[in-house]
Protein backbone atom coordinates (compact mmCIF):
# COMPACT_ATOMS: atom_id res chain seq x y z
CA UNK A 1 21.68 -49.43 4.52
CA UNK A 2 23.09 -52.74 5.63
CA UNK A 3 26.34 -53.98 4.49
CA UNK A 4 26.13 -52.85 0.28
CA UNK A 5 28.01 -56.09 -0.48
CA UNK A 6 26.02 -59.06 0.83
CA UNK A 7 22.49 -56.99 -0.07
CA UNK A 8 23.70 -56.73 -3.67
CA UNK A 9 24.94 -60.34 -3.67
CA UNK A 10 21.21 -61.51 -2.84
CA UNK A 11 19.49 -59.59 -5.09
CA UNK A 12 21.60 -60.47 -8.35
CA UNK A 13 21.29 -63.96 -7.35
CA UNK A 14 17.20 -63.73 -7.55
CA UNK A 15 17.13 -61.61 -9.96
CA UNK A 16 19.47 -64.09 -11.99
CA UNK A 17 17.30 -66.74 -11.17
CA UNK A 18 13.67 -64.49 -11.59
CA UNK A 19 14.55 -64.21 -15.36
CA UNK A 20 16.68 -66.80 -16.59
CA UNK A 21 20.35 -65.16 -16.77
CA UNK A 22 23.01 -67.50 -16.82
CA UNK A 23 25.56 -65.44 -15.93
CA UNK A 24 26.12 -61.34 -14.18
CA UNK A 25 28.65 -59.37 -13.30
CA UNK A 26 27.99 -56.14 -11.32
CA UNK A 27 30.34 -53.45 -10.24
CA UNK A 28 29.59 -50.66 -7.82
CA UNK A 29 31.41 -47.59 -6.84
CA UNK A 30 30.57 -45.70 -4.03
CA UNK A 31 32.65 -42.56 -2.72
CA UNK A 32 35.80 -45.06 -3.11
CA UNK A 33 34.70 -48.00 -2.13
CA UNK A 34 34.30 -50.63 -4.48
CA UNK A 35 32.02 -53.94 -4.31
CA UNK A 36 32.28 -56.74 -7.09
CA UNK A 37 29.61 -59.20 -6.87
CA UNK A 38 29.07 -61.69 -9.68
CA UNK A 39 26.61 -65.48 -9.87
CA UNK A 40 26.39 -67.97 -12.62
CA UNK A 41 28.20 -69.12 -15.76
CA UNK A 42 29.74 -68.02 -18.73
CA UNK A 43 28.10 -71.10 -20.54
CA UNK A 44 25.57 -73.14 -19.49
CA UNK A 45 27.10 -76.14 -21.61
CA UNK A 46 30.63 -74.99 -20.73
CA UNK A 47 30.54 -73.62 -17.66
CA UNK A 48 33.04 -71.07 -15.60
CA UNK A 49 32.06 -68.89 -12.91
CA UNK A 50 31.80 -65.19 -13.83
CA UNK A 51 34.28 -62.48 -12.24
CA UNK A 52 35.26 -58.84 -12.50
CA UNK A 53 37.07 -60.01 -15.44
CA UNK A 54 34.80 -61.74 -17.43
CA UNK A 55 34.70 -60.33 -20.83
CA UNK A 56 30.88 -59.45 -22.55
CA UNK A 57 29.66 -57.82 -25.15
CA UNK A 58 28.75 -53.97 -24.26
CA UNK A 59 27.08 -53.26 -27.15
CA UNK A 60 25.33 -49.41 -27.04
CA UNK A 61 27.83 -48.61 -24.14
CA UNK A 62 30.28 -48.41 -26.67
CA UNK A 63 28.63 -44.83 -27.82
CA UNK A 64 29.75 -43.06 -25.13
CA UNK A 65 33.58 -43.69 -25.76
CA UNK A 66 33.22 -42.41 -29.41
CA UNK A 67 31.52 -39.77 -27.81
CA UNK A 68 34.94 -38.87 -25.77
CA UNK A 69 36.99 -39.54 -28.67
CA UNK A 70 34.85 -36.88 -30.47
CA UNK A 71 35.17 -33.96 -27.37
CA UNK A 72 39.21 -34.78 -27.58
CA UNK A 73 39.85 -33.46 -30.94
CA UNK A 74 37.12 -30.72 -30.36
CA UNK A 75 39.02 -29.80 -26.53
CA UNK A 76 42.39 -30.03 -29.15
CA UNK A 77 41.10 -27.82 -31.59
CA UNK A 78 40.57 -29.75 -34.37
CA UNK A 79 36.67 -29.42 -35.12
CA UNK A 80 33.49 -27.82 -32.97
CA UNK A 81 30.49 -29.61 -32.16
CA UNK A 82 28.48 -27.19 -34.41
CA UNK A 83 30.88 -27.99 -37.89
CA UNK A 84 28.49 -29.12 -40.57
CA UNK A 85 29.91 -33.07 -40.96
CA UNK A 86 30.40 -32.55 -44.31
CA UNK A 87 33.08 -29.84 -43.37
CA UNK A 88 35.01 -32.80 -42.19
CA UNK A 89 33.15 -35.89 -44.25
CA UNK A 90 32.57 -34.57 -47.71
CA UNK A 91 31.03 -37.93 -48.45
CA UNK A 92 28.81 -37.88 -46.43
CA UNK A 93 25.14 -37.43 -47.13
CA UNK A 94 21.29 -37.50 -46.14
CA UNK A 95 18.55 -39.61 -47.38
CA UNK A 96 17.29 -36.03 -48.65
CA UNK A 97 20.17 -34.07 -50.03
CA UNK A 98 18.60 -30.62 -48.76
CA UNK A 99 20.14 -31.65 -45.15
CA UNK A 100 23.04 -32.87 -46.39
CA UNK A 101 25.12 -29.67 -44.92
CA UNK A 102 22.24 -29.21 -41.95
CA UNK A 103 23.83 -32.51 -39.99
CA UNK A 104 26.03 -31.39 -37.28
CA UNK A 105 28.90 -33.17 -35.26
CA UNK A 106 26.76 -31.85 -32.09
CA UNK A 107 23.33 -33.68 -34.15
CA UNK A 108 25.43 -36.89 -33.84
CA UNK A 109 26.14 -37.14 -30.71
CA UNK A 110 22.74 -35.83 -29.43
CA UNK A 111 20.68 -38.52 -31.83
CA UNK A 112 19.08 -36.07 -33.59
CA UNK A 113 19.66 -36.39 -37.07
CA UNK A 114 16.48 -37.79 -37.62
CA UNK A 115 17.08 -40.85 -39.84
CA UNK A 116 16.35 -44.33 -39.54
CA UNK A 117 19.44 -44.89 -37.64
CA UNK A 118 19.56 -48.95 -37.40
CA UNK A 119 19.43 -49.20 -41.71
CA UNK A 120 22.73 -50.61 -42.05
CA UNK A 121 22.28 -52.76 -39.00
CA UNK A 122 19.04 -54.50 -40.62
CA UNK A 123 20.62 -53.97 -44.13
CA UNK A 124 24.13 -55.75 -43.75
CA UNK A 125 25.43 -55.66 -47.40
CA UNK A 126 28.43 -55.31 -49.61
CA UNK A 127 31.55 -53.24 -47.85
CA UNK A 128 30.95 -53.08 -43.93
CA UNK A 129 33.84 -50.84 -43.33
CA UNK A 130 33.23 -47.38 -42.20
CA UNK A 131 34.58 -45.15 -44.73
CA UNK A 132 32.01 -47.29 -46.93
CA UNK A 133 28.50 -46.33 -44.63
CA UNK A 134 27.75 -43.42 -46.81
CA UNK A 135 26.20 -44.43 -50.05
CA UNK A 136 24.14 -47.45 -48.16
CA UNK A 137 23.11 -44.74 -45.43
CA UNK A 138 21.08 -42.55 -48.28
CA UNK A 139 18.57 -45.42 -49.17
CA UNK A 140 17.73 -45.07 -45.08
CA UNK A 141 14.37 -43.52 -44.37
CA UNK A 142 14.40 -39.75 -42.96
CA UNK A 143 11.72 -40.17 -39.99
CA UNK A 144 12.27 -36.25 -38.84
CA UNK A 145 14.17 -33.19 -39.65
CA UNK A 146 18.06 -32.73 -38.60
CA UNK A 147 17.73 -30.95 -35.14
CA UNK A 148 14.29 -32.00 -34.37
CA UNK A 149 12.90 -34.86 -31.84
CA UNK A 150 15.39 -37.47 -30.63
CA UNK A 151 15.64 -40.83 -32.18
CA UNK A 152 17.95 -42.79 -31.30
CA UNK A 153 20.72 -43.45 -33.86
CA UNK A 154 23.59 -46.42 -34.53
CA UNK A 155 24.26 -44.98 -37.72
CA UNK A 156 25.02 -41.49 -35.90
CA UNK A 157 27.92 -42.90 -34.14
CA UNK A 158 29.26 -45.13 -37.09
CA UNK A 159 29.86 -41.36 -38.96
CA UNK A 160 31.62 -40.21 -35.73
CA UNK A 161 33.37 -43.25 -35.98
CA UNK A 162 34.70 -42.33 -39.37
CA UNK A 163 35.17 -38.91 -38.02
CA UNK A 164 37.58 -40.34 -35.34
CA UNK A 165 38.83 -41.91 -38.17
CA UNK A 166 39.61 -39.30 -40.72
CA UNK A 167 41.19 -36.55 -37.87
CA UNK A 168 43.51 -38.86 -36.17
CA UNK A 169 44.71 -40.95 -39.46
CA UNK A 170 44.55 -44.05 -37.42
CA UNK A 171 41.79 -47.11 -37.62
CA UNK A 172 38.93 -46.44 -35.01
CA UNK A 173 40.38 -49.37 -32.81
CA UNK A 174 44.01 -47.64 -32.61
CA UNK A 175 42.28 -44.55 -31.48
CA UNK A 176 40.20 -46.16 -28.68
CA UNK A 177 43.01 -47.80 -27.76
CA UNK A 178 45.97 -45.38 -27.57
CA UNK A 179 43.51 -42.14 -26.41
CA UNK A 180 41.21 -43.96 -23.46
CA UNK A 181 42.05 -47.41 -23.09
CA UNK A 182 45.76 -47.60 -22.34
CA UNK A 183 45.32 -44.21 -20.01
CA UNK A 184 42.78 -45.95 -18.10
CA UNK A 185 44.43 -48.68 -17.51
CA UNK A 186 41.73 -50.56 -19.25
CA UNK A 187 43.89 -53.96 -20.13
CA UNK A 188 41.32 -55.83 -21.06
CA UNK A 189 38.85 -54.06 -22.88
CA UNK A 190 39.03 -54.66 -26.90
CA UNK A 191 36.57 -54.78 -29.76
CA UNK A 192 37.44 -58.12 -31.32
CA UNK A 193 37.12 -61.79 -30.77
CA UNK A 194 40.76 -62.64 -31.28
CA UNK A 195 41.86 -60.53 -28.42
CA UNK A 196 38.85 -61.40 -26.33
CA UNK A 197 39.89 -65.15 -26.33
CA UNK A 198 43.10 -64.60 -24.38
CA UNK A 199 40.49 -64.08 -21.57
CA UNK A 200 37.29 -65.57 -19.54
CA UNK A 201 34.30 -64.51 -22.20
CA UNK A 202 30.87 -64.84 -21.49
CA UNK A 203 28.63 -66.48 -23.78
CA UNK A 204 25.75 -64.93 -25.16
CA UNK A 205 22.25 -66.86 -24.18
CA UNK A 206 18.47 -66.67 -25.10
CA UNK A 207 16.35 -66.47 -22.44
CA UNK A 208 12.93 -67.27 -22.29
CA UNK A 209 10.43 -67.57 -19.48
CA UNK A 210 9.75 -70.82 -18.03
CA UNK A 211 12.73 -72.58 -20.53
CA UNK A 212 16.50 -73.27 -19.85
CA UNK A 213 18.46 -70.50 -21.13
CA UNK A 214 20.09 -71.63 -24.71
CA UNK A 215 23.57 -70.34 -25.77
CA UNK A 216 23.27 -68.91 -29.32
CA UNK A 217 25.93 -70.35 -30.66
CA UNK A 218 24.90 -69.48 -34.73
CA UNK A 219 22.37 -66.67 -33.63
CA UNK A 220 23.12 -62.54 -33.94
CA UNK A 221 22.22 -60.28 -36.74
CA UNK A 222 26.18 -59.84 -36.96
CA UNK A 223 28.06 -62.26 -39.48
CA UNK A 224 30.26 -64.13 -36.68
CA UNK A 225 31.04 -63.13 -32.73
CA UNK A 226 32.17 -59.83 -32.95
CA UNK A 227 30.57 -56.90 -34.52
CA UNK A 228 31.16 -56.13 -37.85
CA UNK A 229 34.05 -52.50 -38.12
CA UNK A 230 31.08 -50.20 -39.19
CA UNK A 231 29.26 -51.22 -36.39
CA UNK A 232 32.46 -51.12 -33.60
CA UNK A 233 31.88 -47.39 -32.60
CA UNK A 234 28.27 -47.61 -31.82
CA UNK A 235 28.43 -50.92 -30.32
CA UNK A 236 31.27 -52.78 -30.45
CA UNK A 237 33.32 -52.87 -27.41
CA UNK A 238 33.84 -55.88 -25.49
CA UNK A 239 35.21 -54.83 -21.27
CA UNK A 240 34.47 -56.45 -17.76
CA UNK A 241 33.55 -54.83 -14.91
CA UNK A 242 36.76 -53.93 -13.78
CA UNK A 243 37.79 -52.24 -16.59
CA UNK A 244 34.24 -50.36 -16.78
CA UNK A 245 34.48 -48.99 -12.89
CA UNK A 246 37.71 -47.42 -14.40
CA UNK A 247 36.14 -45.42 -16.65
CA UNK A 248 33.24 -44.16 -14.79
CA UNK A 249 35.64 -43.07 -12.21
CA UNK A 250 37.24 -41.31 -14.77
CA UNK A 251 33.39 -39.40 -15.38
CA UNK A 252 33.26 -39.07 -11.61
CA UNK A 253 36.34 -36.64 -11.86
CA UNK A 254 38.23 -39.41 -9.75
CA UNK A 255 40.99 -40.12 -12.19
CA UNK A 256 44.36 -38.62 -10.91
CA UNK A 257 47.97 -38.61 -12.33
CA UNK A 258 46.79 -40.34 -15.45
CA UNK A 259 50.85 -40.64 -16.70
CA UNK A 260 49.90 -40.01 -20.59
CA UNK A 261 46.71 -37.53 -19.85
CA UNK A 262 42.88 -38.50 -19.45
CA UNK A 263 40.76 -38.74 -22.42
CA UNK A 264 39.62 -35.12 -21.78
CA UNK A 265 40.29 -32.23 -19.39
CA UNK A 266 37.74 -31.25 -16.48
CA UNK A 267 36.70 -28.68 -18.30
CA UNK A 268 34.96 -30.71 -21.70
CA UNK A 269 34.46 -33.50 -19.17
CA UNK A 270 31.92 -31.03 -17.37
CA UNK A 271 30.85 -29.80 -20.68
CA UNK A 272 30.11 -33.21 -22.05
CA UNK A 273 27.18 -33.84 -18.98
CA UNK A 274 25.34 -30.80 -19.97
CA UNK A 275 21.96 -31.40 -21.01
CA UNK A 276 21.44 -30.53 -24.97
CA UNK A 277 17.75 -30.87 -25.82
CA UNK A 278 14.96 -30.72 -23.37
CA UNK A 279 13.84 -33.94 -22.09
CA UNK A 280 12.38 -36.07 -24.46
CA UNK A 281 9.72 -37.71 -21.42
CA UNK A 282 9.34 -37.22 -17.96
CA UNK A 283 11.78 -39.67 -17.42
CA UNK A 284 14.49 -39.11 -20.03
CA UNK A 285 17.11 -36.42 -21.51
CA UNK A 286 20.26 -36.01 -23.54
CA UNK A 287 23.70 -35.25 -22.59
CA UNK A 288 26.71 -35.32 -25.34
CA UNK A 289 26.76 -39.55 -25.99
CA UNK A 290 25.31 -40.30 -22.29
CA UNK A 291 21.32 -40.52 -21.54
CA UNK A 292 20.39 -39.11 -18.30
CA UNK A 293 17.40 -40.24 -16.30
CA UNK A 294 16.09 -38.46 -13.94
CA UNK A 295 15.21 -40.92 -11.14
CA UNK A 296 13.56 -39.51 -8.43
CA UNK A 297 16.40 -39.86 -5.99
CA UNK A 298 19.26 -37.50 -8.48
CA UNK A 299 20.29 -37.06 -12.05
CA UNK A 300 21.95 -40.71 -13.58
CA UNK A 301 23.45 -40.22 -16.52
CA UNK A 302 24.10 -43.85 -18.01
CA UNK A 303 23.58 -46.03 -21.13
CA UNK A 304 22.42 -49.25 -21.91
CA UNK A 305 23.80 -51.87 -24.27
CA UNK A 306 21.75 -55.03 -26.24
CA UNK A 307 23.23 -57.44 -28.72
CA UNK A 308 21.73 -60.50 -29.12
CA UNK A 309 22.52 -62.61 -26.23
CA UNK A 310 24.32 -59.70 -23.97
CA UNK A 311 21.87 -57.40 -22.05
CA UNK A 312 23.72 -54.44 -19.77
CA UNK A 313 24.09 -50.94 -18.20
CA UNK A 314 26.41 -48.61 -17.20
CA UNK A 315 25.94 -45.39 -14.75
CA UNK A 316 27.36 -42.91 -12.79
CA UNK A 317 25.97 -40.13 -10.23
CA UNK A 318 27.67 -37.15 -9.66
CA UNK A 319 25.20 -35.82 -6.66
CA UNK A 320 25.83 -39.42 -4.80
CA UNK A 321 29.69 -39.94 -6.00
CA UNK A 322 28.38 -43.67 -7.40
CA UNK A 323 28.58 -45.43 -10.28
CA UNK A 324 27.83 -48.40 -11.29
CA UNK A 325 28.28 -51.51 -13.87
CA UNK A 326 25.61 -54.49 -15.01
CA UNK A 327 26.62 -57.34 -17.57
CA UNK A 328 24.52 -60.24 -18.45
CA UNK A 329 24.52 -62.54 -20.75
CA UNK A 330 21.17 -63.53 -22.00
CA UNK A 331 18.39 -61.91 -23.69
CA UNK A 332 16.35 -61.58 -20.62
CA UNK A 333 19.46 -59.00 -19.13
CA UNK A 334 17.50 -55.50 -19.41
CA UNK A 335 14.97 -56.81 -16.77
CA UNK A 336 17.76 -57.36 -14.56
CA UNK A 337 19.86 -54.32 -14.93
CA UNK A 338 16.61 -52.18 -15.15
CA UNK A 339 14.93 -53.68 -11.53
CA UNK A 340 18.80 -53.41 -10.12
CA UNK A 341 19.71 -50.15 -11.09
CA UNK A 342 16.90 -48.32 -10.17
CA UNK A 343 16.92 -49.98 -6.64
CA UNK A 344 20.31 -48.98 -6.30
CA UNK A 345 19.89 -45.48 -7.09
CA UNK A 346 16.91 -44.92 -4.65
CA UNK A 347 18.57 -47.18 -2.07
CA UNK A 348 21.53 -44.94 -1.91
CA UNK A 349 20.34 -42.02 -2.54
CA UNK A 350 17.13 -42.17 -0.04
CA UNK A 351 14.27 -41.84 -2.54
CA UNK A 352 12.49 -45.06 -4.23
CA UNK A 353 12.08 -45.62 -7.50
CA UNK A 354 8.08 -44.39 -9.11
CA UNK A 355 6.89 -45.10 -12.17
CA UNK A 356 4.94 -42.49 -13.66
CA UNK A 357 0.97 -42.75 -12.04
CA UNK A 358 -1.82 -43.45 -15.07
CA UNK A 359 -4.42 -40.87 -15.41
CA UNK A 360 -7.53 -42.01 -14.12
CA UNK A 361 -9.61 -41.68 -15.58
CA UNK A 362 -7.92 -42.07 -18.85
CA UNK A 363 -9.17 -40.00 -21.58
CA UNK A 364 -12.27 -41.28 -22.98
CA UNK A 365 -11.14 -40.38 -26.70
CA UNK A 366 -8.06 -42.85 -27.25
CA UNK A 367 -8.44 -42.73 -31.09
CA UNK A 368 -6.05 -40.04 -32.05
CA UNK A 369 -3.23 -42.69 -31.02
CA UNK A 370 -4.56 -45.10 -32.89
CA UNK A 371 -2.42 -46.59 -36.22
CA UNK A 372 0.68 -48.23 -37.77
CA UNK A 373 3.26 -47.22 -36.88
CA UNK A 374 6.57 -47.81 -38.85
CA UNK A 375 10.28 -48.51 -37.80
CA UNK A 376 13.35 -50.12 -38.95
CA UNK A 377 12.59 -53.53 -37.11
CA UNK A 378 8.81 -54.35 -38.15
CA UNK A 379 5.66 -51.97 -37.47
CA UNK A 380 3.92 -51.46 -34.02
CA UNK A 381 -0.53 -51.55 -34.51
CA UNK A 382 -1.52 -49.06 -32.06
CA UNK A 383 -5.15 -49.82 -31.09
CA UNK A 384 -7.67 -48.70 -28.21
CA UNK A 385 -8.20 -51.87 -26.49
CA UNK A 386 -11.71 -50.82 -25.37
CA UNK A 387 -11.30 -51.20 -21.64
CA UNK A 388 -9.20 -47.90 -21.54
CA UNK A 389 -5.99 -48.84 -22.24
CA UNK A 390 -3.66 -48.71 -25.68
CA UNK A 391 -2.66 -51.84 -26.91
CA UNK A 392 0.90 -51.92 -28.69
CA UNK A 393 1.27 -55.09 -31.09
CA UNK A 394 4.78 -55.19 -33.01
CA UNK A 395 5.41 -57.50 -36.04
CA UNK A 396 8.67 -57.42 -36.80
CA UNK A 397 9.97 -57.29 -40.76
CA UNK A 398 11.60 -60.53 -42.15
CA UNK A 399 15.04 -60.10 -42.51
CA UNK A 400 16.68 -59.46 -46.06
CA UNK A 401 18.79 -62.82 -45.92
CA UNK A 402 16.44 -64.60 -43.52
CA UNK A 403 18.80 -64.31 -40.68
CA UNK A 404 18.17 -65.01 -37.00
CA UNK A 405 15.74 -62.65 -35.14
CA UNK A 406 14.52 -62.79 -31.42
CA UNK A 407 11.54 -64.63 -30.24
CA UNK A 408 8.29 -62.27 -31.36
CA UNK A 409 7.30 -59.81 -28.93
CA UNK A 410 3.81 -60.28 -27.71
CA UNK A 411 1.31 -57.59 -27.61
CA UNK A 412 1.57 -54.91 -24.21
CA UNK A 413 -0.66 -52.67 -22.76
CA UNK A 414 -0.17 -48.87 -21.85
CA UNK A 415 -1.67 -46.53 -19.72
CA UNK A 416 -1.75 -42.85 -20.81
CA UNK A 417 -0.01 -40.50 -17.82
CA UNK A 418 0.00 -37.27 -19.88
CA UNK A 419 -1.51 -36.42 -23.10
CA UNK A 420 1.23 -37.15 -24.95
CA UNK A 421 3.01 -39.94 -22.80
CA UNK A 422 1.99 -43.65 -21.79
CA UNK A 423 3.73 -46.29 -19.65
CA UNK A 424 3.64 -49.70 -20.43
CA UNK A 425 2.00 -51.76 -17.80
CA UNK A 426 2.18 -55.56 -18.79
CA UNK A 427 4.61 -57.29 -16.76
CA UNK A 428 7.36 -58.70 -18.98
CA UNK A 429 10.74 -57.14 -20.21
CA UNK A 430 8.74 -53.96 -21.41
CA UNK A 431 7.24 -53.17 -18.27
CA UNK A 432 7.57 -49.34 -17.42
CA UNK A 433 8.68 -48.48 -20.89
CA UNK A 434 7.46 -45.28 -21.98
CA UNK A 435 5.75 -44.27 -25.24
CA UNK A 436 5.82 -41.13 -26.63
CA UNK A 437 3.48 -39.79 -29.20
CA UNK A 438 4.14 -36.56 -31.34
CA UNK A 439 2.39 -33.53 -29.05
CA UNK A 440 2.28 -31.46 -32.44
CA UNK A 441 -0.56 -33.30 -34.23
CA UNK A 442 -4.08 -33.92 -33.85
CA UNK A 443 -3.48 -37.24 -35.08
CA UNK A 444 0.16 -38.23 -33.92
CA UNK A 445 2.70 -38.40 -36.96
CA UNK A 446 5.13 -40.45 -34.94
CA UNK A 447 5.53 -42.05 -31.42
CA UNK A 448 9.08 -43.14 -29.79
CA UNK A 449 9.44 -46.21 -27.65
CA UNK A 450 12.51 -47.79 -26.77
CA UNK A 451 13.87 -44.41 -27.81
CA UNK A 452 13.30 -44.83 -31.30
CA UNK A 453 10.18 -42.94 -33.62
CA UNK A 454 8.32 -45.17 -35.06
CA UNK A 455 6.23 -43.46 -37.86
CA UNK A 456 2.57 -43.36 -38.97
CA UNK A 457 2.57 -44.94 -42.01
């Protein structure tokens, strides 16, 4: 390929431009050699150029840090993956008290504990502390069995938060510090806003098509900037892409003579890759805290990160010694890093990106999909639109307190590609998102999109 840095320069600029992001930060490693390349603002009112250093919210890419927090007191002996939580948590507890001693460490890190994992993030009352999640977290509805199909779970990480908590003696933030961030070399990586301000910080934006992006200065289902502590392990951490190419060197095996020790030994850091349930879709599995897609080029393990206002991605590729880092800061960011990463992946590593190819012709009896579907954000109408696609229409659930939500999601279309999978084909932010629908039922209990079941109700 031509010259890696101007190529990537050109595309984040359009893309920037395409959909409405103020401001993005990429970082790519490949076998050494490292490329920044960065456009736009920090604030559209206020505005600074963005850098390798500029601070953003991570959001979900926060999991995979508790994750390694997790694997370094099970590589020190202090708890396996496959201890009950309760071993460790005796507080803790399911919505239905027969799986209260099913729920593994291994369940949390895989989400597959089969609970309505974003409760306490829609339900943001009394205590938000993490030692105080476990009373609130058994009014949260049980969508599937302990061990069954994945769902993807914020609550799972805020108990190995407390976990972290409870076998060091130290508050989560200590821990993240003193175990990966100071080893790293990770400066300026933190989880709140008063040690984010000593830096450049991007502001969070909402995007919308065809409008000036808007910084939301009062907007977030959080109280204030920063997350509230129950919420810091699954998705609190606020880096730059400096920082961030640090530690997915680390997950390349390319940290050496690390003075105090990496986060975990070659051996757990090998261990920690290895797939634990069979693939969800076509497209998707689950490693220990990371995702891995299979693109059609090699195996990416990654994870993605949304709070309101910061959209971005973070992967790494063992087979083509790359990883890579995307932060935006608008709503509109998962377009970005989605088109970008998966053009990187197949640039480098020979093979294009494909999304998966509709049956045709699709299967004249659509109705078994058919329904209302229920999650923690507002219910998805599945209906046969007649012309042989499925037509997904979301309304979201008003808020307890009336707090801010994001612009309503307008209806998509999907074309089945497998009896039991569908890719959304409406252009938009959704576009290539796949649905799955539960293969066990004539009529489908549950169907996952976004990674989360959503079910029949």
């Amino acid at each position: 390929m031509q010259d890696l840095s101007s190529v990537l320069q050109e595309r984040i600029e359009a893309l920037a431009v395409e959909h409405s992001v103020p401001g993005v930060a990429v970082g790519v490693d490949w076998k050494g050699d490292t490329v920044v390349a960065c456009h736009g603002v920090t604030h559209v009112d206020h505005p600074l150029p963005v850098d390798g250093g500029t601070l953003f919210q991570v959001a979900s890419n926060s999991k995979p840090f508790v994750m390694t927090l997790v694997l370094g007191l099970v590589e020190a002996g202090r708890l396996s993956l496959d201890d009950p939580v309760r071993k460790h948590l005796p507080e803790f507890g399911m919505p239905d008290p027969a799986y209260d001693d099913v729920v593994t460490v291994r369940h949390l890190l895989t989400h597959t504990v089969g609970w309505d994992g974003d409760y306490l993030f829609v339900h943001q009352k009394g205590p938000n502390t993490l030692d105080a999640i476990f009373e609130p977290m058994r009014a949260a509805r049980q969508l599937v069995p302990p061990g069954g199909p994945f769902t993807y779970s914020n609550a799972a990480f805020s108990v190995a938060g407390r976990l972290v908590e409870v076998l060091t003696e130290e508050p989560f933030e200590d821990a993240l510090r003193t175990r990966i961030l100071r080893p790293l070399g990770m400066a300026r990586t933190c989880t709140r806003a008063d040690e984010a301000i000593f830096h450049r910080v991007a502001m969070r934006h909402l995007s919308i098509p065809g409008r000036s992006p808007i910084p939301l200065n009062g907007g977030g289902w959080q109280r204030g900037w920063e997350l509230v502590p129950f919420d810091r392990p699954p998705g609190g951490v606020i880096s730059c892409v400096d920082d961030l190419l640090a530690w997915l060197r680390f997950w390349l095996g390319r940290s050496r003579d690390i003075p105090e020790g990496p986060p975990l030994g070659e051996g757990w850091r090998g261990r920690a890759l290895e797939e634990q349930i069979p693939p969800y879709n076509p497209q998707h599995g689950q490693a220990l805290g990371w995702e891995i897609r299979n693109d059609p080029a090699a195996r990416v393990y990654g994870h993605g990160g949304l709070t309101a206002g910061y959209c971005s991605y973070t992967l790494f590729v063992p087979d083509l010694d790359l990883a890579a880092v995307v932060l935006t800061n608008a709503t509109s960011g998962a377009a970005l890093h989605t088109e970008l990463t998966r053009w990187l992946v197949g640039e480098i590593g020979g093979t294009p990106w494909r999304e998966p190819e509709p049956l045709d012709p699709q299967p004249a009896d659509r109705s078994r999909y058919a329904g209302v579907y229920w999650h923690a954000f507002g219910s998805t109408h599945v209906r046969d639109s007649g012309d042989g696609d499925l037509e997904l229409d979301t309304k979201r659930h008003p808020t307890d307190d009336g707090s801010w939500q994001p612009p309503p999601e307008k209806p998509v279309r999907a074309k089945l590609f497998a009896r039991d999978h569908a890719v959304v084909t409406t252009r938009g932010p959704a576009a290539g998102a796949i649905v799955d629908f539960d293969p066990e039922a004539v009529a489908p209990a549950w169907m996952r999109i976004g990674g989360r079941i959503a079910v029949r109700d």
